[in-house]
C-alpha atoms as a PDB file:
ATOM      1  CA  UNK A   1     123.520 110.695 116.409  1.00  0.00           C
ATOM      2  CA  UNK A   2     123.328 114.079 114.530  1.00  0.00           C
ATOM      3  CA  UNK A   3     120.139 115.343 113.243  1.00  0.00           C
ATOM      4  CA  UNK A   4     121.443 115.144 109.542  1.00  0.00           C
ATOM      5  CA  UNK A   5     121.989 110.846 109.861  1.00  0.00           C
ATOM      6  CA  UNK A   6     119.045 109.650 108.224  1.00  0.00           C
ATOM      7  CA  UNK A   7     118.143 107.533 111.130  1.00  0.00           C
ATOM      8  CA  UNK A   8     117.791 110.294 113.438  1.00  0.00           C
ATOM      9  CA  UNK A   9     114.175 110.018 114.426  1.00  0.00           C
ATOM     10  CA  UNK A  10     113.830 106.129 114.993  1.00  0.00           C
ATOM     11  CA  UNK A  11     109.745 106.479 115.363  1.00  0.00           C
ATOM     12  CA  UNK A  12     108.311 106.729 111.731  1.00  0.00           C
ATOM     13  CA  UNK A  13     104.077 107.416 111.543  1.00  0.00           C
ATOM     14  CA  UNK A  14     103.171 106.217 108.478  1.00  0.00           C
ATOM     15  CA  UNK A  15     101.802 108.884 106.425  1.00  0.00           C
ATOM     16  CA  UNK A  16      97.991 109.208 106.788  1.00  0.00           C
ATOM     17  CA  UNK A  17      97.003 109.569 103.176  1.00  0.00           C
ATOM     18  CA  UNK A  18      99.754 108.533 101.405  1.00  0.00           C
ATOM     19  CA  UNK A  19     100.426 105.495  98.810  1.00  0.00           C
ATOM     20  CA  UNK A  20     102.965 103.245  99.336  1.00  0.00           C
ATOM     21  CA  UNK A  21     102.141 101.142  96.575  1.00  0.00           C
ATOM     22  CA  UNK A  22     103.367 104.431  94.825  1.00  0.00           C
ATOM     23  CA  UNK A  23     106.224 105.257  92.749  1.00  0.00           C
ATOM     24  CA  UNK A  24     109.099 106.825  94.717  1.00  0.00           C
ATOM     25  CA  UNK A  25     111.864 105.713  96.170  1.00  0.00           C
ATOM     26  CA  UNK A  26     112.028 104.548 100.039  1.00  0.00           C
ATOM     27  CA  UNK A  27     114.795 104.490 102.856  1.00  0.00           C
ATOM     28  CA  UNK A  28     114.051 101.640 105.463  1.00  0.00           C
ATOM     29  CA  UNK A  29     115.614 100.192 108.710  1.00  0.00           C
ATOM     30  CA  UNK A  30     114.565  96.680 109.365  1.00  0.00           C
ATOM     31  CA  UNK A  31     115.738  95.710 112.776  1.00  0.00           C
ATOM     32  CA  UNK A  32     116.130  91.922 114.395  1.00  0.00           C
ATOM     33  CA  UNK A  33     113.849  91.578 117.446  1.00  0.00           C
ATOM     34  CA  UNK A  34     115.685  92.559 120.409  1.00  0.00           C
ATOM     35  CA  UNK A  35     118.275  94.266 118.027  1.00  0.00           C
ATOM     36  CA  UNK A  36     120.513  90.424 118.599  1.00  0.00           C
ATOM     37  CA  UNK A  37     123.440  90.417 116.210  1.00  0.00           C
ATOM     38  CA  UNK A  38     122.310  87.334 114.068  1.00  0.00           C
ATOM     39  CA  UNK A  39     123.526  88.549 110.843  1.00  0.00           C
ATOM     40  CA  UNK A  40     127.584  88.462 111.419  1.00  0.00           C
ATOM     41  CA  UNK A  41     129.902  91.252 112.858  1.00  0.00           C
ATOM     42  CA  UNK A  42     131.943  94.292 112.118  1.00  0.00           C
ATOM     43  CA  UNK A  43     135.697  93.265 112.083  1.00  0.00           C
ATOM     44  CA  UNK A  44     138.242  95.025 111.098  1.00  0.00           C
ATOM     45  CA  UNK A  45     135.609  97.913 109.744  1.00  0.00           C
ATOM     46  CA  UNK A  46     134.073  95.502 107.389  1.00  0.00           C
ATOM     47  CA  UNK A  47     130.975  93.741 107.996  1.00  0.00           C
ATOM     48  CA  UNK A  48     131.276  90.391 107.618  1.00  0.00           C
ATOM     49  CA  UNK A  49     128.386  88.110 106.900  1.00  0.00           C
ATOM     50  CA  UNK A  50     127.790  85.058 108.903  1.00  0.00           C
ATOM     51  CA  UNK A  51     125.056  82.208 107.483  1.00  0.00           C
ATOM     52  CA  UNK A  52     122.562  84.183 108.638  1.00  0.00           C
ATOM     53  CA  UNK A  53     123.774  87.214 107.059  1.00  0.00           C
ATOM     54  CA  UNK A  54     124.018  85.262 104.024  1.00  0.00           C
ATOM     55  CA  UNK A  55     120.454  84.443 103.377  1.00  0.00           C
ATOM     56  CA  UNK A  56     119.455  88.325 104.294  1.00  0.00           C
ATOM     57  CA  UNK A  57     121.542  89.528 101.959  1.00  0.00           C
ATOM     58  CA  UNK A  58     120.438  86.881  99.088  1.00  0.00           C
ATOM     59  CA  UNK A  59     117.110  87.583 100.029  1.00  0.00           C
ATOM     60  CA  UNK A  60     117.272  91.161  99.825  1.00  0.00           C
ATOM     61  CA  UNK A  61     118.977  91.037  95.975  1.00  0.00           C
ATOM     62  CA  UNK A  62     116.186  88.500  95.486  1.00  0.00           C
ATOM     63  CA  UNK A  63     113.131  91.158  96.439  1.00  0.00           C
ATOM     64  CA  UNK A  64     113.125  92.736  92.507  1.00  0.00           C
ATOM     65  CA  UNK A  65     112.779  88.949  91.471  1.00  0.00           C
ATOM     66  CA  UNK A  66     109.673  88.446  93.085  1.00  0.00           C
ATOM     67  CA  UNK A  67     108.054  92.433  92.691  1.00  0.00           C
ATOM     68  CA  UNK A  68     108.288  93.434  88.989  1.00  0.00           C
ATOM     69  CA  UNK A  69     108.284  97.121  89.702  1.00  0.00           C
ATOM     70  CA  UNK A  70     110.733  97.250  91.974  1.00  0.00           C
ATOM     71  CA  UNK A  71     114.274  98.479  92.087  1.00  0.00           C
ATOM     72  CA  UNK A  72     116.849  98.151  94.756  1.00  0.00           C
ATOM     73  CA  UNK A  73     119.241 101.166  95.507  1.00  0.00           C
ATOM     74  CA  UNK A  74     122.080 101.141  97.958  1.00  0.00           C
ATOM     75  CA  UNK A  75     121.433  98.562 101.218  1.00  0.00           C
ATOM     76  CA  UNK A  76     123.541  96.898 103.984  1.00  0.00           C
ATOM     77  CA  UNK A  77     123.255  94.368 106.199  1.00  0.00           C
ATOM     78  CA  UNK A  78     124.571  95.120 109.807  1.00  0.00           C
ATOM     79  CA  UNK A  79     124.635  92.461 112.773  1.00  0.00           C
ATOM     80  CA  UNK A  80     121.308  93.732 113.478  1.00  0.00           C
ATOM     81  CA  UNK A  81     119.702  95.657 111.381  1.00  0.00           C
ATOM     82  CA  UNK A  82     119.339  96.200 107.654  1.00  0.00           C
ATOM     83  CA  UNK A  83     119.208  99.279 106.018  1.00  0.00           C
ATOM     84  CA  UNK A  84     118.164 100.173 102.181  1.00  0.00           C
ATOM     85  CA  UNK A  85     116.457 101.997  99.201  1.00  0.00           C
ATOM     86  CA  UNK A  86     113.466 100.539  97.339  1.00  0.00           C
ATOM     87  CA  UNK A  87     112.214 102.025  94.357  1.00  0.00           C
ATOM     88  CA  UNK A  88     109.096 101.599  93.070  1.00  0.00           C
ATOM     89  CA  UNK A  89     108.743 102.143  89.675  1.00  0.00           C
ATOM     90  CA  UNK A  90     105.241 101.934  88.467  1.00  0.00           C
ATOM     91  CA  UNK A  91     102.105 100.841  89.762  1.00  0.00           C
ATOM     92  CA  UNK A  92     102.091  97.430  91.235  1.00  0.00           C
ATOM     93  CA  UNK A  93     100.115  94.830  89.011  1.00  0.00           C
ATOM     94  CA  UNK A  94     100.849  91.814  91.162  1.00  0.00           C
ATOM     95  CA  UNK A  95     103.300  89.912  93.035  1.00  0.00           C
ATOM     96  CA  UNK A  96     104.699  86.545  92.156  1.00  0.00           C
ATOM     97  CA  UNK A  97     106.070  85.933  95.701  1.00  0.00           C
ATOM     98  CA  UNK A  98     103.405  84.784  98.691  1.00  0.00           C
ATOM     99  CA  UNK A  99     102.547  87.115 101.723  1.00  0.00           C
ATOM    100  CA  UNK A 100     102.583  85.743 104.942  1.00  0.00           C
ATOM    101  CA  UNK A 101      99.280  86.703 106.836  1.00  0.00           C
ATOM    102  CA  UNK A 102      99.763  89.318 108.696  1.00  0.00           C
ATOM    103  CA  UNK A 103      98.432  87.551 112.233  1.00  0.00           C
ATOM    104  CA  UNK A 104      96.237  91.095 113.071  1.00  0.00           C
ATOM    105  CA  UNK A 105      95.711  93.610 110.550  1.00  0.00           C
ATOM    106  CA  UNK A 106      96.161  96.752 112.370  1.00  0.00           C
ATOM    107  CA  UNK A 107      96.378  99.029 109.597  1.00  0.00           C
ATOM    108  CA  UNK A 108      93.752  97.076 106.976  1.00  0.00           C
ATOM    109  CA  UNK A 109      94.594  94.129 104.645  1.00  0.00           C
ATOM    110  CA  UNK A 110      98.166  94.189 102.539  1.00  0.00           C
ATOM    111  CA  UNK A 111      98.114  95.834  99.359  1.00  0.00           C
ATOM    112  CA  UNK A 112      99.548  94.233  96.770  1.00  0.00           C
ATOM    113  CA  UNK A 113     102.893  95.670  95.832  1.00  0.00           C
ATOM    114  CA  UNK A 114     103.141  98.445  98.883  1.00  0.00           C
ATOM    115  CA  UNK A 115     105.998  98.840 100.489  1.00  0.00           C
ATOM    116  CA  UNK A 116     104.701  96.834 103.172  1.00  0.00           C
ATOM    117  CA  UNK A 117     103.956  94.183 101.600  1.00  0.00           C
ATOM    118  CA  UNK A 118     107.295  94.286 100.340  1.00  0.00           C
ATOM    119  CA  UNK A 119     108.956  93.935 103.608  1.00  0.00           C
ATOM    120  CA  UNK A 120     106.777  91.664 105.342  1.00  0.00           C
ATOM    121  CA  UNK A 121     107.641  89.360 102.076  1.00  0.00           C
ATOM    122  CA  UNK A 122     111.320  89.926 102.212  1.00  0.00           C
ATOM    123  CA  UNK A 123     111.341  89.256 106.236  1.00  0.00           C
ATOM    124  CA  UNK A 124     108.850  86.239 105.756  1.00  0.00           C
ATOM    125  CA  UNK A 125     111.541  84.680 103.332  1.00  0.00           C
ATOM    126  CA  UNK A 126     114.699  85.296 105.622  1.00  0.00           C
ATOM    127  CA  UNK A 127     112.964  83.923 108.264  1.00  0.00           C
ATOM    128  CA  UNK A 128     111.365  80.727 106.228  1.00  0.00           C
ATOM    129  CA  UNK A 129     115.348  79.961 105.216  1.00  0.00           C
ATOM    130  CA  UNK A 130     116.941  80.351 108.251  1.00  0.00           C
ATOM    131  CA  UNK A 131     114.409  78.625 110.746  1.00  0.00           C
ATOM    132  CA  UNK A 132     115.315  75.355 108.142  1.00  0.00           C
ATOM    133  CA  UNK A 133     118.786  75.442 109.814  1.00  0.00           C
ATOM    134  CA  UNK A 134     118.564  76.629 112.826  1.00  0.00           C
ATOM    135  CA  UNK A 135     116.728  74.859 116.130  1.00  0.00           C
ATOM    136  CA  UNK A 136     113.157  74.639 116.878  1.00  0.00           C
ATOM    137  CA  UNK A 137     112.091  77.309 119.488  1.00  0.00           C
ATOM    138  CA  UNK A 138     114.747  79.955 118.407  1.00  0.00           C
ATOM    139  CA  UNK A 139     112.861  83.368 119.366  1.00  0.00           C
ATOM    140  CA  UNK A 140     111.452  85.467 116.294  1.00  0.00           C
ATOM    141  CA  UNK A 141     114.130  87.247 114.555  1.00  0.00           C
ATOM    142  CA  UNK A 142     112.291  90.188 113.279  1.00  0.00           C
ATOM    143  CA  UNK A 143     110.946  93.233 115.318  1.00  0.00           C
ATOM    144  CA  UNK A 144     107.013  93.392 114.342  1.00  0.00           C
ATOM    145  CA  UNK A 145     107.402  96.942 112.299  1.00  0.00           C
ATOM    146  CA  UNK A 146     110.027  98.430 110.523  1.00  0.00           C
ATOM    147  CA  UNK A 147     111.171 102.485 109.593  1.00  0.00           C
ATOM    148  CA  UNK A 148     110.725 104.195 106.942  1.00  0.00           C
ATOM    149  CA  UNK A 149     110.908 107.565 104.987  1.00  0.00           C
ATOM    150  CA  UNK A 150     109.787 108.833 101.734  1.00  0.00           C
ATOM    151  CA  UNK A 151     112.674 109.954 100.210  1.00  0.00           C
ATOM    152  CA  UNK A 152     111.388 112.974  98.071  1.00  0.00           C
ATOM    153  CA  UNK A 153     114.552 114.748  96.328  1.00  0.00           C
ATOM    154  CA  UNK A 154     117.535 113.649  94.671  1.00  0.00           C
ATOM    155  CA  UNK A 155     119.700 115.736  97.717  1.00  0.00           C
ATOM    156  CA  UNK A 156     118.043 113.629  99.923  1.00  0.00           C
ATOM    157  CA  UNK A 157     118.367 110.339  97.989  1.00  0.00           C
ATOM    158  CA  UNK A 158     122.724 111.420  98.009  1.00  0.00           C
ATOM    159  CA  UNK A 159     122.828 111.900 101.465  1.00  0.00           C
ATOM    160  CA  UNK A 160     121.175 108.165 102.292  1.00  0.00           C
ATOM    161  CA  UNK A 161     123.199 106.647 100.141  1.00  0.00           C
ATOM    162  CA  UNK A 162     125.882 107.702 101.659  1.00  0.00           C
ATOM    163  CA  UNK A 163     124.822 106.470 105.146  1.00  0.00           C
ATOM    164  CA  UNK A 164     124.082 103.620 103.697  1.00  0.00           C
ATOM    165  CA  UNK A 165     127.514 102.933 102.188  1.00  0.00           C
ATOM    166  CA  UNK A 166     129.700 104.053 105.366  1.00  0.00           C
ATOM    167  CA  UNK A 167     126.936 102.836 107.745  1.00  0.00           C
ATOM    168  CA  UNK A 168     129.696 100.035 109.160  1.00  0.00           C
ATOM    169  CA  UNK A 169     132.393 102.464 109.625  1.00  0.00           C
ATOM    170  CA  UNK A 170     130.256 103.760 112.589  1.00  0.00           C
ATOM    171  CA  UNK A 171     129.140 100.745 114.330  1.00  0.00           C
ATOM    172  CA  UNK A 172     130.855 101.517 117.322  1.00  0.00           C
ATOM    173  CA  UNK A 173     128.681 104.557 118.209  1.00  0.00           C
ATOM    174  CA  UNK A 174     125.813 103.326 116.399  1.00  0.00           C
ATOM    175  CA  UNK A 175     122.178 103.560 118.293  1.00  0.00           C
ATOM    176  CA  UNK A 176     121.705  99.729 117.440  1.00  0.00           C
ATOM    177  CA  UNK A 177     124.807  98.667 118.402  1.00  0.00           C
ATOM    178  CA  UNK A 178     124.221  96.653 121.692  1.00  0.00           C
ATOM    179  CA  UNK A 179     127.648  97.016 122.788  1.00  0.00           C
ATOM    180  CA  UNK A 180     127.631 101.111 122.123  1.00  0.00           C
ATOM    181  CA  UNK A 181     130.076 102.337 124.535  1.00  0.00           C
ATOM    182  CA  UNK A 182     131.701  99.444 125.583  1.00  0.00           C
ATOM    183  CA  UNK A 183     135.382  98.771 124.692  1.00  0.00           C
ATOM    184  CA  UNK A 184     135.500  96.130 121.648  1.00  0.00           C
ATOM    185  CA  UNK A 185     132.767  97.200 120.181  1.00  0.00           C
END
Protein backbone atom coordinates (compact mmCIF):
# COMPACT_ATOMS: atom_id res chain seq x y z
CA UNK A 1 0.00 0.00 0.00
CA UNK A 2 1.25 3.51 -1.07
CA UNK A 3 1.99 6.09 1.42
CA UNK A 4 -0.86 8.40 0.01
CA UNK A 5 -3.88 5.41 0.95
CA UNK A 6 -5.21 6.71 4.00
CA UNK A 7 -4.64 3.49 5.75
CA UNK A 8 -1.05 3.52 5.32
CA UNK A 9 0.16 3.58 8.88
CA UNK A 10 -2.21 0.90 10.54
CA UNK A 11 -0.86 1.93 14.29
CA UNK A 12 -2.77 5.19 15.31
CA UNK A 13 -1.52 6.88 19.05
CA UNK A 14 -4.21 8.70 20.09
CA UNK A 15 -3.35 12.22 20.35
CA UNK A 16 -2.08 13.16 23.85
CA UNK A 17 -3.98 16.35 24.42
CA UNK A 18 -6.47 16.32 22.05
CA UNK A 19 -10.52 16.25 22.26
CA UNK A 20 -12.33 13.81 20.65
CA UNK A 21 -15.50 14.83 21.94
CA UNK A 22 -14.52 17.81 19.58
CA UNK A 23 -15.89 19.10 16.47
CA UNK A 24 -14.06 17.80 13.38
CA UNK A 25 -14.49 15.30 11.25
CA UNK A 26 -12.82 11.64 11.74
CA UNK A 27 -11.58 8.76 9.35
CA UNK A 28 -11.78 5.28 11.18
CA UNK A 29 -11.02 1.55 10.41
CA UNK A 30 -12.91 -0.79 12.61
CA UNK A 31 -11.61 -4.25 12.06
CA UNK A 32 -13.37 -7.86 13.06
CA UNK A 33 -11.14 -9.74 15.53
CA UNK A 34 -8.86 -11.86 13.68
CA UNK A 35 -9.73 -9.74 10.51
CA UNK A 36 -12.60 -13.09 9.72
CA UNK A 37 -14.79 -12.09 6.81
CA UNK A 38 -18.20 -12.04 8.76
CA UNK A 39 -19.69 -9.21 6.99
CA UNK A 40 -20.22 -10.79 3.24
CA UNK A 41 -17.74 -10.80 0.23
CA UNK A 42 -16.45 -8.95 -2.75
CA UNK A 43 -18.00 -10.55 -5.94
CA UNK A 44 -17.91 -9.43 -8.99
CA UNK A 45 -16.16 -5.97 -7.57
CA UNK A 46 -19.13 -5.25 -5.48
CA UNK A 47 -19.36 -5.94 -1.94
CA UNK A 48 -22.10 -7.76 -1.13
CA UNK A 49 -23.62 -7.82 2.30
CA UNK A 50 -24.38 -11.01 4.01
CA UNK A 51 -26.81 -10.94 7.43
CA UNK A 52 -24.10 -9.94 9.20
CA UNK A 53 -23.20 -7.25 6.94
CA UNK A 54 -26.66 -6.22 7.16
CA UNK A 55 -26.93 -5.27 10.74
CA UNK A 56 -23.31 -3.34 10.45
CA UNK A 57 -24.41 -1.43 7.93
CA UNK A 58 -27.99 -0.57 9.65
CA UNK A 59 -26.16 0.04 12.61
CA UNK A 60 -23.74 2.31 11.25
CA UNK A 61 -26.72 4.66 9.43
CA UNK A 62 -28.29 4.25 12.87
CA UNK A 63 -25.11 5.96 14.92
CA UNK A 64 -26.55 9.86 14.13
CA UNK A 65 -29.90 8.44 15.65
CA UNK A 66 -28.55 7.76 18.85
CA UNK A 67 -25.59 10.90 19.02
CA UNK A 68 -27.35 14.22 18.21
CA UNK A 69 -24.21 15.91 17.04
CA UNK A 70 -23.13 13.63 14.84
CA UNK A 71 -22.91 13.34 11.11
CA UNK A 72 -21.93 10.45 8.98
CA UNK A 73 -19.75 11.07 5.78
CA UNK A 74 -18.75 8.45 3.28
CA UNK A 75 -18.34 4.62 4.97
CA UNK A 76 -18.16 0.98 3.73
CA UNK A 77 -18.48 -2.14 4.99
CA UNK A 78 -15.83 -4.74 3.75
CA UNK A 79 -15.82 -8.59 4.77
CA UNK A 80 -13.74 -7.46 7.53
CA UNK A 81 -13.39 -4.29 8.26
CA UNK A 82 -15.38 -1.07 8.16
CA UNK A 83 -14.20 2.05 7.15
CA UNK A 84 -15.86 5.75 7.58
CA UNK A 85 -16.14 9.54 8.37
CA UNK A 86 -17.80 10.86 11.54
CA UNK A 87 -18.42 14.33 12.02
CA UNK A 88 -18.92 15.88 15.01
CA UNK A 89 -20.69 18.85 14.93
CA UNK A 90 -20.91 20.57 18.21
CA UNK A 91 -20.19 19.77 21.61
CA UNK A 92 -21.69 16.61 22.86
CA UNK A 93 -24.62 17.24 25.44
CA UNK A 94 -25.54 13.60 25.90
CA UNK A 95 -26.20 10.39 24.35
CA UNK A 96 -29.50 8.64 24.10
CA UNK A 97 -27.90 5.24 23.25
CA UNK A 98 -26.21 3.02 26.34
CA UNK A 99 -22.35 2.39 26.58
CA UNK A 100 -21.23 -0.87 27.22
CA UNK A 101 -18.60 -0.82 30.14
CA UNK A 102 -15.59 -0.77 28.94
CA UNK A 103 -14.26 -4.13 31.02
CA UNK A 104 -10.69 -2.03 31.96
CA UNK A 105 -10.42 1.52 31.45
CA UNK A 106 -7.04 1.93 30.10
CA UNK A 107 -7.26 5.33 28.95
CA UNK A 108 -9.85 6.82 31.89
CA UNK A 109 -13.69 6.56 31.92
CA UNK A 110 -15.78 7.22 28.40
CA UNK A 111 -16.67 10.62 27.69
CA UNK A 112 -19.83 11.21 26.69
CA UNK A 113 -20.10 11.88 23.01
CA UNK A 114 -16.14 11.21 22.06
CA UNK A 115 -15.39 9.47 19.35
CA UNK A 116 -14.81 6.59 21.42
CA UNK A 117 -17.61 6.37 22.89
CA UNK A 118 -19.06 6.48 19.63
CA UNK A 119 -17.51 3.38 18.41
CA UNK A 120 -17.56 1.29 21.33
CA UNK A 121 -21.55 2.11 21.06
CA UNK A 122 -21.82 1.37 17.42
CA UNK A 123 -19.67 -2.06 17.90
CA UNK A 124 -21.65 -2.86 21.22
CA UNK A 125 -24.93 -2.70 19.04
CA UNK A 126 -23.64 -4.90 16.02
CA UNK A 127 -22.53 -7.24 18.29
CA UNK A 128 -25.85 -7.22 20.72
CA UNK A 129 -27.90 -7.99 17.16
CA UNK A 130 -25.95 -10.46 15.73
CA UNK A 131 -25.03 -12.70 18.86
CA UNK A 132 -29.30 -12.96 18.92
CA UNK A 133 -28.86 -15.09 15.74
CA UNK A 134 -25.98 -16.58 15.76
CA UNK A 135 -24.70 -19.63 18.30
CA UNK A 136 -23.62 -19.37 21.78
CA UNK A 137 -19.75 -19.43 22.07
CA UNK A 138 -19.10 -17.73 18.62
CA UNK A 139 -15.61 -15.88 19.32
CA UNK A 140 -15.82 -11.93 19.74
CA UNK A 141 -16.23 -10.27 16.51
CA UNK A 142 -14.56 -7.04 17.17
CA UNK A 143 -10.73 -6.37 17.56
CA UNK A 144 -10.44 -4.48 21.14
CA UNK A 145 -9.29 -0.91 19.46
CA UNK A 146 -9.93 0.62 16.37
CA UNK A 147 -7.85 3.46 13.89
CA UNK A 148 -8.26 6.60 13.56
CA UNK A 149 -7.15 10.06 12.13
CA UNK A 150 -8.13 13.56 12.54
CA UNK A 151 -8.93 14.61 9.35
CA UNK A 152 -7.88 18.39 9.41
CA UNK A 153 -8.40 19.92 5.72
CA UNK A 154 -10.91 19.70 3.17
CA UNK A 155 -7.85 18.09 0.65
CA UNK A 156 -7.58 15.61 3.06
CA UNK A 157 -11.30 14.98 3.72
CA UNK A 158 -11.41 14.45 -0.74
CA UNK A 159 -8.81 12.12 -0.76
CA UNK A 160 -10.63 9.69 2.09
CA UNK A 161 -13.56 9.84 0.55
CA UNK A 162 -12.36 8.62 -2.23
CA UNK A 163 -10.74 5.55 -0.58
CA UNK A 164 -13.60 5.11 0.96
CA UNK A 165 -15.81 4.91 -2.14
CA UNK A 166 -13.36 2.61 -4.35
CA UNK A 167 -12.10 0.83 -1.18
CA UNK A 168 -13.77 -2.66 -2.75
CA UNK A 169 -12.27 -2.26 -6.07
CA UNK A 170 -8.94 -3.13 -4.29
CA UNK A 171 -9.74 -5.96 -2.11
CA UNK A 172 -7.57 -8.20 -3.78
CA UNK A 173 -4.34 -6.44 -2.69
CA UNK A 174 -5.82 -5.06 0.30
CA UNK A 175 -3.65 -5.37 3.77
CA UNK A 176 -6.88 -6.92 5.43
CA UNK A 177 -7.66 -9.11 2.93
CA UNK A 178 -6.83 -12.64 4.37
CA UNK A 179 -6.57 -14.16 1.10
CA UNK A 180 -4.04 -11.18 -0.29
CA UNK A 181 -2.07 -12.91 -2.83
CA UNK A 182 -3.82 -15.88 -3.33
CA UNK A 183 -5.66 -16.60 -6.63
CA UNK A 184 -9.60 -15.95 -6.06
CA UNK A 185 -9.22 -13.47 -3.95
Amino acid sequence: MSANNPKHKRRSIRLPEYDYSQGGAYYITICTQDRKCLFGEIADGQMKLNPYGEIADQCWRAIPQHFANVLLGEYVIMPNHIHGTIIITEPPVGTRHAVSLPSRALFGKPQIGSLSTIIRSYKSAVTRQINLIRAKNEPAIWQGRFYEHVIRNDKSYDKIKQYIIENHLYWAQDDENPNRGKTGS
